[in-house]
PDB file of N, CA and C in Angstrom:
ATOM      1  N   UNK A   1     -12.641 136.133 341.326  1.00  0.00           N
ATOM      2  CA  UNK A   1     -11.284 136.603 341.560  1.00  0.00           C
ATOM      3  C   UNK A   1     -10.700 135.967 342.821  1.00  0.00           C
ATOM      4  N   UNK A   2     -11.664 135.810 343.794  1.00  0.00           N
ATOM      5  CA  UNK A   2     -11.075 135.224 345.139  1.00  0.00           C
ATOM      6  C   UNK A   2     -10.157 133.517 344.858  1.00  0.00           C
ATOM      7  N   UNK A   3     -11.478 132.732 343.838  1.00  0.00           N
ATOM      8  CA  UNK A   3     -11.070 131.207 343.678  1.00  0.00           C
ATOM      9  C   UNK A   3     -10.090 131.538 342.919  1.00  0.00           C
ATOM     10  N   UNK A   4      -9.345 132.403 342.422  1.00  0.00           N
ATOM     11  CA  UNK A   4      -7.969 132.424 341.641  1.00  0.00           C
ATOM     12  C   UNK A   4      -6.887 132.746 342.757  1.00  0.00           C
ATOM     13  N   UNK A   5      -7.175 133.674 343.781  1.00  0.00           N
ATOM     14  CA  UNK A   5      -6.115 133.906 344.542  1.00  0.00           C
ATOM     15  C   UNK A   5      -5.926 132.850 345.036  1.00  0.00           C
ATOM     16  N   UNK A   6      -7.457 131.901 345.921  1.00  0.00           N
ATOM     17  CA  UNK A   6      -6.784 131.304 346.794  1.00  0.00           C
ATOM     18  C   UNK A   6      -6.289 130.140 345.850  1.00  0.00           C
ATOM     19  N   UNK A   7      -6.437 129.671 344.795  1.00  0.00           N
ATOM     20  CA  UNK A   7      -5.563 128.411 343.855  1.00  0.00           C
ATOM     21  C   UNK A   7      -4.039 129.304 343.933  1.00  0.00           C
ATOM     22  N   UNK A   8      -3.802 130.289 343.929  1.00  0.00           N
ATOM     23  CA  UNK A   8      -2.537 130.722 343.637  1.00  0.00           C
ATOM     24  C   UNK A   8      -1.503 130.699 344.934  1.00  0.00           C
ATOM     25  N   UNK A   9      -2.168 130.769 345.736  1.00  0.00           N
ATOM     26  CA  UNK A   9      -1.508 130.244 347.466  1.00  0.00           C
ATOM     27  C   UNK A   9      -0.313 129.445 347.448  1.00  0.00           C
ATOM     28  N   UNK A  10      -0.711 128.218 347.071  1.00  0.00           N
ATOM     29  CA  UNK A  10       0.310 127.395 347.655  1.00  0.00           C
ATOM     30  C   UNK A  10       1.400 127.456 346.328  1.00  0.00           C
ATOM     31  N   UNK A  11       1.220 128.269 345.049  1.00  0.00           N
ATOM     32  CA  UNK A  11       2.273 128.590 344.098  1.00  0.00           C
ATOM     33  C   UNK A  11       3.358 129.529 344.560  1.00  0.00           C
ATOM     34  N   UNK A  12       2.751 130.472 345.692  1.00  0.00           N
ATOM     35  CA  UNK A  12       3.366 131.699 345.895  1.00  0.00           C
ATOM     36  C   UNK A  12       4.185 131.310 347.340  1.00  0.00           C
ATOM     37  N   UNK A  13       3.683 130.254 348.667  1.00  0.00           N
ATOM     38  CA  UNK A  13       4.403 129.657 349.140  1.00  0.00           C
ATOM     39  C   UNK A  13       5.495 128.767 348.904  1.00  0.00           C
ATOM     40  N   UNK A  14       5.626 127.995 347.574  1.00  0.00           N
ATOM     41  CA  UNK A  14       6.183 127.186 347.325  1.00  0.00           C
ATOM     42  C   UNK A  14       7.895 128.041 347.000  1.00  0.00           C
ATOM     43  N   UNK A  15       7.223 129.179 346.044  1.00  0.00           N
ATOM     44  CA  UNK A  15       8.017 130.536 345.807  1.00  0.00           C
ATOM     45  C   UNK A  15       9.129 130.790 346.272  1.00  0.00           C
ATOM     46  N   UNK A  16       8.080 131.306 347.698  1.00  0.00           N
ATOM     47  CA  UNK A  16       8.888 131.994 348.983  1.00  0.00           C
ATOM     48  C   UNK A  16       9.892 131.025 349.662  1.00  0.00           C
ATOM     49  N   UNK A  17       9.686 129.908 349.621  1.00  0.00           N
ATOM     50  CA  UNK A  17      10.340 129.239 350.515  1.00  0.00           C
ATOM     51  C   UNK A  17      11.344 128.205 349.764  1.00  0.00           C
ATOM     52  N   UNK A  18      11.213 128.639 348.628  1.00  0.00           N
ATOM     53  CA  UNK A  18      12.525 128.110 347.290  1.00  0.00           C
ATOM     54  C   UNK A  18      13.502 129.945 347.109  1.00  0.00           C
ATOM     55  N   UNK A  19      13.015 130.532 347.542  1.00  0.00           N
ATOM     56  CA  UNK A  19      13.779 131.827 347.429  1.00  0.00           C
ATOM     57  C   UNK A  19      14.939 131.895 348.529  1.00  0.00           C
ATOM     58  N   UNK A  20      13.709 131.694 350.016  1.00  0.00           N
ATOM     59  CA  UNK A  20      14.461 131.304 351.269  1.00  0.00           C
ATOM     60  C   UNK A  20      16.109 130.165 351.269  1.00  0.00           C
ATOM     61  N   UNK A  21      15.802 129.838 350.541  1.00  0.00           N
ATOM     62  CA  UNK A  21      16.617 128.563 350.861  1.00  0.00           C
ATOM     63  C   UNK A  21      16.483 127.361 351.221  1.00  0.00           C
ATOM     64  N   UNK A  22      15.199 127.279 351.112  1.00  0.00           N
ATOM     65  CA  UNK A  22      14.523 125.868 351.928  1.00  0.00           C
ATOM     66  C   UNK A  22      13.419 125.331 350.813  1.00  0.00           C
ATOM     67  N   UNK A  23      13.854 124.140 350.831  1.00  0.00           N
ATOM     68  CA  UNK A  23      13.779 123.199 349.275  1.00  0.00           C
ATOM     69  C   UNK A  23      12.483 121.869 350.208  1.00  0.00           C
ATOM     70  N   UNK A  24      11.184 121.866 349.208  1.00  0.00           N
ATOM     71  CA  UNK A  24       9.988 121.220 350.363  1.00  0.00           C
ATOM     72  C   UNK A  24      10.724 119.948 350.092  1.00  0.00           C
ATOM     73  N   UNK A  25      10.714 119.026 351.058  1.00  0.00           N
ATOM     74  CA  UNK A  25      10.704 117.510 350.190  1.00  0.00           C
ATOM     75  C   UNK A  25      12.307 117.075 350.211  1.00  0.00           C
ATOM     76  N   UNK A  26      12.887 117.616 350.300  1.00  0.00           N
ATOM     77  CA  UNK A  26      14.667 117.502 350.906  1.00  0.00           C
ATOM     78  C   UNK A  26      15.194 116.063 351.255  1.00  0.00           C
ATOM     79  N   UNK A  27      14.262 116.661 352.266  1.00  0.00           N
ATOM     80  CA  UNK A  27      14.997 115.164 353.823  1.00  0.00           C
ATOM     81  C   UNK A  27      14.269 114.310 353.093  1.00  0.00           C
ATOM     82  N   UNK A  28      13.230 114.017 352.686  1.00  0.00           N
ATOM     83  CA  UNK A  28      12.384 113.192 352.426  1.00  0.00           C
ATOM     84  C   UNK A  28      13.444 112.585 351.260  1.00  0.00           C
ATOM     85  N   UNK A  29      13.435 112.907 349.888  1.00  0.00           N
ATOM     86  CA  UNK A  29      14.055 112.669 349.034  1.00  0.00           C
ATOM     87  C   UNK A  29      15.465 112.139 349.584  1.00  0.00           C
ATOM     88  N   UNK A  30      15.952 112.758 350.985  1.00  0.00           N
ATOM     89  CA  UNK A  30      17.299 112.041 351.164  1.00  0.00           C
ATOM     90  C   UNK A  30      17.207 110.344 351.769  1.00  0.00           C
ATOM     91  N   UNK A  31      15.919 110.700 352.673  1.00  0.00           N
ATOM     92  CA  UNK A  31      15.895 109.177 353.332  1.00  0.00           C
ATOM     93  C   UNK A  31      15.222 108.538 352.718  1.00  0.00           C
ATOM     94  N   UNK A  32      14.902 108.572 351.596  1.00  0.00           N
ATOM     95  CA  UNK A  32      14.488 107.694 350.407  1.00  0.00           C
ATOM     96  C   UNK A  32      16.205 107.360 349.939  1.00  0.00           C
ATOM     97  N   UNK A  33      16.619 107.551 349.688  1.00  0.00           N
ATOM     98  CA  UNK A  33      17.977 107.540 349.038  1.00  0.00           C
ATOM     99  C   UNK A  33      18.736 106.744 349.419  1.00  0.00           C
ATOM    100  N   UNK A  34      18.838 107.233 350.966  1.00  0.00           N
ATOM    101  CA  UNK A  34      19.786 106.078 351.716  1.00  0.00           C
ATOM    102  C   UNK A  34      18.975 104.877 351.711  1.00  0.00           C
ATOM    103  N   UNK A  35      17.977 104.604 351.930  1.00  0.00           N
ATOM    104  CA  UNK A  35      17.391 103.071 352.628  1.00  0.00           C
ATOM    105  C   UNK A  35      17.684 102.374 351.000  1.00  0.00           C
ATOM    106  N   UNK A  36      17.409 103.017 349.982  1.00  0.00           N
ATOM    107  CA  UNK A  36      17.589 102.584 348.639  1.00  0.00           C
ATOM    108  C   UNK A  36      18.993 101.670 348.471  1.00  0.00           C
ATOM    109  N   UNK A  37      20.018 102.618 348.899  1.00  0.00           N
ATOM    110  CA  UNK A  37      21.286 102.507 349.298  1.00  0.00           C
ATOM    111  C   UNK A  37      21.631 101.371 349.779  1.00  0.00           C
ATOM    112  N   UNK A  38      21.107 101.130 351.216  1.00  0.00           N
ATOM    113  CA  UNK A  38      21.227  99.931 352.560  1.00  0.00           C
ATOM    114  C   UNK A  38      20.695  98.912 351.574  1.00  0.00           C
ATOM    115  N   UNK A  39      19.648  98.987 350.528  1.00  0.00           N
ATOM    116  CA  UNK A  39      18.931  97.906 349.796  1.00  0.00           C
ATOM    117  C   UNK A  39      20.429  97.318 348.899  1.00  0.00           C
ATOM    118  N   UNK A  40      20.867  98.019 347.929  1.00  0.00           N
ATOM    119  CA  UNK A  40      21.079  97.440 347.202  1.00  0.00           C
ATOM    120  C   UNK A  40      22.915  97.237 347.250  1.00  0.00           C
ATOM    121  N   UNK A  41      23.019  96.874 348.286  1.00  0.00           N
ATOM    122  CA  UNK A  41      24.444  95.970 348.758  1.00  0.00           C
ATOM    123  C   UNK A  41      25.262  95.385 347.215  1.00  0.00           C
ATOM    124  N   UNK A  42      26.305  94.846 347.502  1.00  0.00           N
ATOM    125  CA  UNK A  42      26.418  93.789 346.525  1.00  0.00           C
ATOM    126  C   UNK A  42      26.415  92.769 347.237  1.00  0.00           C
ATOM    127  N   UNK A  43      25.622  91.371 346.558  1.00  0.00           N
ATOM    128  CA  UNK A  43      25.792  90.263 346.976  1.00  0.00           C
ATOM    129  C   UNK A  43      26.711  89.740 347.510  1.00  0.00           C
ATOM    130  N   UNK A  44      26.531  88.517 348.307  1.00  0.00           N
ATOM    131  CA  UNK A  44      28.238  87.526 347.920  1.00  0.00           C
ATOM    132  C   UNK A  44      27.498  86.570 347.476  1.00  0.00           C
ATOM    133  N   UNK A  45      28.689  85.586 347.551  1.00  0.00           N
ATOM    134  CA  UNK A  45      28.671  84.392 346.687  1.00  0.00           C
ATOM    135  C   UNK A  45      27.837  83.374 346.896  1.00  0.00           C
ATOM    136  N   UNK A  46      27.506  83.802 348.216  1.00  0.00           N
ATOM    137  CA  UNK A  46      26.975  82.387 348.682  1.00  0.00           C
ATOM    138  C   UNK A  46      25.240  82.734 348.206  1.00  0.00           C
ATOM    139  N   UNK A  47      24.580  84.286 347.969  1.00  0.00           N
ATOM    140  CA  UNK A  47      23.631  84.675 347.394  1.00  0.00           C
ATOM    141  C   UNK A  47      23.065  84.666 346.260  1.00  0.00           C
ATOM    142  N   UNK A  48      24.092  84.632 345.267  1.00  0.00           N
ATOM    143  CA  UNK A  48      24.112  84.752 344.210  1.00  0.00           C
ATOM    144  C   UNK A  48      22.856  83.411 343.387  1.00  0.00           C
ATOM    145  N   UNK A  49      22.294  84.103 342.414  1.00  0.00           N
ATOM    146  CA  UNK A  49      21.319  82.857 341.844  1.00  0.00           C
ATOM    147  C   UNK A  49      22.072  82.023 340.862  1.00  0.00           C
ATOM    148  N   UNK A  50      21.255  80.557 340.888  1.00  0.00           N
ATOM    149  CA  UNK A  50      22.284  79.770 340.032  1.00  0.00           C
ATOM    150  C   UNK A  50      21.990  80.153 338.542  1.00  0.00           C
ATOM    151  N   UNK A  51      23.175  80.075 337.881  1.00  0.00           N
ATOM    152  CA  UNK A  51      22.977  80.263 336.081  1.00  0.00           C
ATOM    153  C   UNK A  51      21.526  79.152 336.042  1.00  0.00           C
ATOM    154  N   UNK A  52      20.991  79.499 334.836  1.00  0.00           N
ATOM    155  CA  UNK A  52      20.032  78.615 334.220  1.00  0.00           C
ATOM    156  C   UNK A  52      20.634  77.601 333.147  1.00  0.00           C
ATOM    157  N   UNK A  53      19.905  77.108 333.280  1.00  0.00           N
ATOM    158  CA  UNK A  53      19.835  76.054 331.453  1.00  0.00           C
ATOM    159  C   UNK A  53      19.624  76.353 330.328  1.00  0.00           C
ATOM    160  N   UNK A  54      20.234  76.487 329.611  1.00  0.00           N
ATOM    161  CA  UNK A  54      19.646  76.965 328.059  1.00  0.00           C
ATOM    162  C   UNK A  54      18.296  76.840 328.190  1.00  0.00           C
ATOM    163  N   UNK A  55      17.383  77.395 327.282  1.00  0.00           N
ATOM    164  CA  UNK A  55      15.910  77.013 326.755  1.00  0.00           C
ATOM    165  C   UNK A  55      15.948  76.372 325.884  1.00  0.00           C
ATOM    166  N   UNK A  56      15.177  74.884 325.746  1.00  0.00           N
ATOM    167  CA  UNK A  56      15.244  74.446 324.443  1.00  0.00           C
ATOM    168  C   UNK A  56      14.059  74.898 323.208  1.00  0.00           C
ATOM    169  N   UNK A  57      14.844  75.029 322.049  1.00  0.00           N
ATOM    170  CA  UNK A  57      13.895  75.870 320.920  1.00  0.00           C
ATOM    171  C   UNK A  57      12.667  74.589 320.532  1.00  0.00           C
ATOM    172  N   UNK A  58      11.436  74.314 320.916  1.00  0.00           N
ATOM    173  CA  UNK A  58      10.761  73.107 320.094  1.00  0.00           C
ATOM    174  C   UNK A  58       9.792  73.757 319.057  1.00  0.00           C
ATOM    175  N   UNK A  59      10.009  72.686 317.896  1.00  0.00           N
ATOM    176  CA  UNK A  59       9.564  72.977 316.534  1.00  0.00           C
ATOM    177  C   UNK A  59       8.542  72.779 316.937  1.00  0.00           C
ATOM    178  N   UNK A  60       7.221  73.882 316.199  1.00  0.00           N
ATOM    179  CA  UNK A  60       5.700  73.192 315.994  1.00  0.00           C
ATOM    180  C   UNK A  60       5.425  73.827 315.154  1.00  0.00           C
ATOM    181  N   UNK A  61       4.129  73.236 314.878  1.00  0.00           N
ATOM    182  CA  UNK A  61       2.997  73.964 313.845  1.00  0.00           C
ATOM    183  C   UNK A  61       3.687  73.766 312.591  1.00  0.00           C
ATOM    184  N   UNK A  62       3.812  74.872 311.453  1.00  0.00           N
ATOM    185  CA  UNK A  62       4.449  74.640 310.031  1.00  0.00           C
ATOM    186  C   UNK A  62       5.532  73.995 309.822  1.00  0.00           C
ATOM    187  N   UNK A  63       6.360  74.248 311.074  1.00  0.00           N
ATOM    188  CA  UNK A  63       7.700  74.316 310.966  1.00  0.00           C
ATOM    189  C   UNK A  63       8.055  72.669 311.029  1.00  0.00           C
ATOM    190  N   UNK A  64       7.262  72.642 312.032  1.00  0.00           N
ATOM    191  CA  UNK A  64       7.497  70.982 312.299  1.00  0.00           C
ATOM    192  C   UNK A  64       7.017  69.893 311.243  1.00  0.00           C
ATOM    193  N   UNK A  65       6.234  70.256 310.521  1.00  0.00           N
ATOM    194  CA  UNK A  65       5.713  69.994 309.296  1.00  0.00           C
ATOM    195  C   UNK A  65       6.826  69.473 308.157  1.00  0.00           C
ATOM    196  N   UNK A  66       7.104  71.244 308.068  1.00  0.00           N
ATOM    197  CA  UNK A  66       8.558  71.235 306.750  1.00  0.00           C
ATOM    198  C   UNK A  66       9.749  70.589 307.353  1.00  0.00           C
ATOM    199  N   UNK A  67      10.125  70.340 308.992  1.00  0.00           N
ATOM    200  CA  UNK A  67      10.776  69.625 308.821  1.00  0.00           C
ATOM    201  C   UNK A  67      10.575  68.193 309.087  1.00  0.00           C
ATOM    202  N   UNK A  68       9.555  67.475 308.839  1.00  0.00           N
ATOM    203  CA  UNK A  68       8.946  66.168 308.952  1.00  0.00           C
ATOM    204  C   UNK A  68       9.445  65.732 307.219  1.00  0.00           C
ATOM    205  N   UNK A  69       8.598  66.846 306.301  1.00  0.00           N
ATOM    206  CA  UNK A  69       8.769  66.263 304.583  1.00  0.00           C
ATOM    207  C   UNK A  69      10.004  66.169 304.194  1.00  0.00           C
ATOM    208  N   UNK A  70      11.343  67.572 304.843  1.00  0.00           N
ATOM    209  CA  UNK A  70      12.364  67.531 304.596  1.00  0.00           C
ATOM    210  C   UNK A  70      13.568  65.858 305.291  1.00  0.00           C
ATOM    211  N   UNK A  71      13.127  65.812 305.859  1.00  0.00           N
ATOM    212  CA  UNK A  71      14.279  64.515 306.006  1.00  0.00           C
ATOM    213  C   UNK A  71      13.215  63.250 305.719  1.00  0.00           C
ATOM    214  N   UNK A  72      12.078  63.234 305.213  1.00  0.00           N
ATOM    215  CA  UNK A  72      11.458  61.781 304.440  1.00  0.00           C
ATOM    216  C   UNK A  72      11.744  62.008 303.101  1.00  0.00           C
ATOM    217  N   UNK A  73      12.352  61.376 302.234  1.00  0.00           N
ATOM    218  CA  UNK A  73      12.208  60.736 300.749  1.00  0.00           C
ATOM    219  C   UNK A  73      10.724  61.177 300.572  1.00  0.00           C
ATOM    220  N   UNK A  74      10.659  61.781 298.735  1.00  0.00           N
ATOM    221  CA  UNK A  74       9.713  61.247 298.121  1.00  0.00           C
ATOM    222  C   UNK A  74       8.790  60.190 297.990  1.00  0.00           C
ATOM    223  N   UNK A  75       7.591  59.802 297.765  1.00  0.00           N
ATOM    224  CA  UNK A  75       7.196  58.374 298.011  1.00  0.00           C
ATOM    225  C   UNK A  75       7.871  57.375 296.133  1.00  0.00           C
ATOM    226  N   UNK A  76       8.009  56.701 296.179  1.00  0.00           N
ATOM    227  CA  UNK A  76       8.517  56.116 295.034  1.00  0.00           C
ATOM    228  C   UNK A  76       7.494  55.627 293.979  1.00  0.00           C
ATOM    229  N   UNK A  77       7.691  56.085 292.644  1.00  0.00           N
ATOM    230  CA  UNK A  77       6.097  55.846 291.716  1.00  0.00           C
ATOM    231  C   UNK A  77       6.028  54.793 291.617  1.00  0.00           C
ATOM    232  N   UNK A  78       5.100  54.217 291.047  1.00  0.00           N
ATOM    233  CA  UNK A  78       4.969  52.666 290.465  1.00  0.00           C
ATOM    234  C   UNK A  78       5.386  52.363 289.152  1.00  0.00           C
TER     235      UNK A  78
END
């Protein structure tokens, strides 16, 4: 019975002091917030990353295959 009370401790503090008016973890959660804040500015221009290049798509394996037979002719019979 005791190892149940004392596990129940810090449920019944947490309780009391959300009843009070006083929320654990507050400030904390706020100055997480702001520095988050100070982080994420908007750029300027002169920051900004350059666009990329397209990717080019390259054929392989089957594909490159079917299109090898597709633009050769048949071979011609005798």
């Amino acid at each position: 019975m005791f190892e149940i009370a004392l596990a129940l401790v810090p449920l019944f503090l947490l309780v009391a002091s959300l009843l009070f008016g006083h929320y654990p973890g507050f400030e904390t959660i706020v100055r997480i917030s702001e520095r988050l804040a100070l982080r994420s500015r908007p750029r300027t221009a002169k920051h900004q990353p350059r666009p990329r290049a397209p990717r080019v798509q390259v054929i392989r394996g089957g594909l490159l295959l079917a299109f090898g037979f597709a633009q050769r002719p048949p071979p011609l019979a005798p």
